[in-house]
Protein backbone atom coordinates (compact mmCIF):
# COMPACT_ATOMS: atom_id res chain seq x y z
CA UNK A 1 -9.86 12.03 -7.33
CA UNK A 2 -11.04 13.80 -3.91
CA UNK A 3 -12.80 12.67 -1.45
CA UNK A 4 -13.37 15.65 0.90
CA UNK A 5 -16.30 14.61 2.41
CA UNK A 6 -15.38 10.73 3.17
CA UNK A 7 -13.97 9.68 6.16
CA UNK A 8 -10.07 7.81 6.57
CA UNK A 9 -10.17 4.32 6.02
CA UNK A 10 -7.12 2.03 6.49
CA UNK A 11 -7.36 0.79 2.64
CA UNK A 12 -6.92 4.99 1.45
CA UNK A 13 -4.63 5.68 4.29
CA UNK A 14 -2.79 2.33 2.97
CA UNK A 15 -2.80 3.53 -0.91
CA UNK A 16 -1.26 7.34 -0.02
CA UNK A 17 1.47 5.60 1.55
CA UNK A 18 2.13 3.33 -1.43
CA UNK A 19 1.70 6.34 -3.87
CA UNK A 20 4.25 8.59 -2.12
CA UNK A 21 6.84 5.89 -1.52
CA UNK A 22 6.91 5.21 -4.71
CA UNK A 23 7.31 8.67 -5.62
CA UNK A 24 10.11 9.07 -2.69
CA UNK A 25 11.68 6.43 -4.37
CA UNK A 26 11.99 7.90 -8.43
CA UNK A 27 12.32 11.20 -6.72
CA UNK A 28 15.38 10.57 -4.66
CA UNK A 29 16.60 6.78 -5.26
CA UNK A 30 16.91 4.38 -2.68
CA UNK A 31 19.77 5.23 -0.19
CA UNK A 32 22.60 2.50 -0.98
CA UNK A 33 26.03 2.33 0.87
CA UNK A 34 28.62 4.14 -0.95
CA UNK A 35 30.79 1.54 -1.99
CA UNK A 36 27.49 0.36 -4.03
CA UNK A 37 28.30 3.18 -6.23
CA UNK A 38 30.54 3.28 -8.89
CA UNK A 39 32.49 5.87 -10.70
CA UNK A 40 32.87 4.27 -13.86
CA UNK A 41 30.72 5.66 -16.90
CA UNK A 42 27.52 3.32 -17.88
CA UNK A 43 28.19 0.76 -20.52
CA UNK A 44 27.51 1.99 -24.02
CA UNK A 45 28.02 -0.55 -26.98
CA UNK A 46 28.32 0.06 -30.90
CA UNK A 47 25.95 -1.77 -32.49
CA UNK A 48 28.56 -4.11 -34.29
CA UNK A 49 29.50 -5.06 -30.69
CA UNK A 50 26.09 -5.86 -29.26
CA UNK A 51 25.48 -7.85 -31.92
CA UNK A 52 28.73 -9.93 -31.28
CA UNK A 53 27.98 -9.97 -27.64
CA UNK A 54 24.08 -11.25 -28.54
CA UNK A 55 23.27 -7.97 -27.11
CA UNK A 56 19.26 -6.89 -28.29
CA UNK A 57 19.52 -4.57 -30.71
CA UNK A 58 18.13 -0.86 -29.17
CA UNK A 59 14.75 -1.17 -31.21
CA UNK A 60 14.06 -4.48 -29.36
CA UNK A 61 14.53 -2.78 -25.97
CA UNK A 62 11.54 -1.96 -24.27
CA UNK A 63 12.29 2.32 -23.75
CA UNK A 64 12.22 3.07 -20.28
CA UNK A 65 9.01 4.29 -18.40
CA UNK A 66 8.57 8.02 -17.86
CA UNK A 67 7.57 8.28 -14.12
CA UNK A 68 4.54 10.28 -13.19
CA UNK A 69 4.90 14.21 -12.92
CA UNK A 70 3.51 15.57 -10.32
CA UNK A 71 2.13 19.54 -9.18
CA UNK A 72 4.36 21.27 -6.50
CA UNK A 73 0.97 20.87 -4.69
CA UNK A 74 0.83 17.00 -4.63
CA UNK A 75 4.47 16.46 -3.96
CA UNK A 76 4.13 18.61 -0.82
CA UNK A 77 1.12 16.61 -0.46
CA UNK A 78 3.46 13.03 -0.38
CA UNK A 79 6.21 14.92 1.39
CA UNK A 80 3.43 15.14 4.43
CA UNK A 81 2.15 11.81 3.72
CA UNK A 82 5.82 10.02 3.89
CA UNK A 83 5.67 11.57 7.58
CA UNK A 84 2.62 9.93 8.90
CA UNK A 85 3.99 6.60 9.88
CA UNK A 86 6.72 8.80 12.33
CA UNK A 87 3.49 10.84 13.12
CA UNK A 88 1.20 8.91 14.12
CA UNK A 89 2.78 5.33 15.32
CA UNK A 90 5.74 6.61 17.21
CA UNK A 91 5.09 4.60 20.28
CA UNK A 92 4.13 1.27 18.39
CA UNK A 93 7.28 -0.66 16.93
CA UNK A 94 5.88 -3.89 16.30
CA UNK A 95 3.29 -2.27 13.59
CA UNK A 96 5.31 0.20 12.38
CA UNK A 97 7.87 -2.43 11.24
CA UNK A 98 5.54 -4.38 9.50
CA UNK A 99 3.82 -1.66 7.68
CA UNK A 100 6.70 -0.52 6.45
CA UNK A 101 7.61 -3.95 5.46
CA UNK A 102 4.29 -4.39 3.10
CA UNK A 103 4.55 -0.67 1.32
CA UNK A 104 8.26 -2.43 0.42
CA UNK A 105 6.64 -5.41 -1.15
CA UNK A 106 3.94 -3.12 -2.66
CA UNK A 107 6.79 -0.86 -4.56
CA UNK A 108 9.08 -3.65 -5.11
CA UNK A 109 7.97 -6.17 -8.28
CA UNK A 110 8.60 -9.90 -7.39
CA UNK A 111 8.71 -9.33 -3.10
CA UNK A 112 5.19 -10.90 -2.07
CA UNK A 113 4.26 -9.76 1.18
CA UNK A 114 3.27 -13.46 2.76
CA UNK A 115 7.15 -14.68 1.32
CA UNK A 116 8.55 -11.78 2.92
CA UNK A 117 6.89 -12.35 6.48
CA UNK A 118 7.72 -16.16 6.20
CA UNK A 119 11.49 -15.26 5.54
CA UNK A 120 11.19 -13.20 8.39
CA UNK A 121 9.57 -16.32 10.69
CA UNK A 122 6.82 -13.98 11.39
CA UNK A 123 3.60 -14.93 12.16
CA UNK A 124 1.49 -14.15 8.70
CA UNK A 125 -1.68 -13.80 10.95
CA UNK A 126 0.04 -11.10 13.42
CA UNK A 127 1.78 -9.51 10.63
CA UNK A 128 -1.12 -8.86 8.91
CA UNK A 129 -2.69 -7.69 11.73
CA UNK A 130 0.08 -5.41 12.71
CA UNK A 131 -0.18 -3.57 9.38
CA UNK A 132 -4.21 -3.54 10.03
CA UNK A 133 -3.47 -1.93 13.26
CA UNK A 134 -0.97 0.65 11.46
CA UNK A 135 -3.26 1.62 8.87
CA UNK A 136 -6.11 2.18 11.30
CA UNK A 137 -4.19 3.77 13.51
CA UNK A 138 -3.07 6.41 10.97
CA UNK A 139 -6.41 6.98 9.91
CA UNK A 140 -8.05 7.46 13.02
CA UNK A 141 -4.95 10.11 13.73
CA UNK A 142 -5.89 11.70 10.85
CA UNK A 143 -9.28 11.90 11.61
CA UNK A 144 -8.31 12.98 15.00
CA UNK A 145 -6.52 15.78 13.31
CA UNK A 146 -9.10 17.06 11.35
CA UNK A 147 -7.11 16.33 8.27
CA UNK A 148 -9.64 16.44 5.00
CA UNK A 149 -8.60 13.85 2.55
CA UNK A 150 -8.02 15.63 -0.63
CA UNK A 151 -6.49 18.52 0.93
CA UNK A 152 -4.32 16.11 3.25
């Protein structure tokens, strides 16, 4: 899917940045404080015991989801991406916070962005147009830039 000839728009800017933090994320793991981490080996069961436990047996386990692969071409491609927020809205806080607060709820199942601004006691109207103001600013950096989408 390329788009060379179209211009930036907050809504493509927007889905980049979803894409490669969701990549960052499989790729490296979220960063967790190290007592969160545990030595001990995983838990592995006989089947005898997970059936005494009321353990699922392993055919009713759903098998876990092969991520994406990805060319060494598009994950330099997210690399650069993952660096446009520190690019391009160094000197704005305020929208930077919040636009990194909705890629979170876009990556994370469950986390709904409006819940997570009301937790927050933001305003949802200024949060959502902090992140407007984000995306747009990004893209119009971009465009700045003379950055080609599809070769970005």
């Amino acid at each position: 899917m390329t788009h060379d000839s179209e211009p930036w728009t907050p809504k493509f800017v927007g889905e980049c940045l979803v894409e490669a933090v969701r990549w960052s994320e499989y790729a490296a793991g979220r960063v967790l404080p190290a007592d969160m981490k545990s030595g001990m080996p995983a838990l592995e069961m006989f089947a005898g015991e997970r059936e005494f436990e009321g353990w699922p047996t392993i055919g009713e386990l759903d098998p876990p989801k092969r991520p994406k692969s990805y060319s060494p071409a598009k994950v330099s491609q997210m690399e650069r991406v993952i660096r446009w927020p520190t690019l391009y809205l160094g000197k704005i806080p305020g929208p930077t916070r919040v636009l990194n607060l909705w890629v979170r709820c876009k990556i994370s199942q469950g986390l709904k962005f409006d819940r997570a601004v009301e937790i927050r006691g933001w305003s949802r109207a200024t949060a959502y147009r902090g992140r407007d103001k984000a995306l747009a600013t990004i893209a119009m950096g971009l465009t700045r830039d003379g950055v080609v989408r599809g070769q970005h």
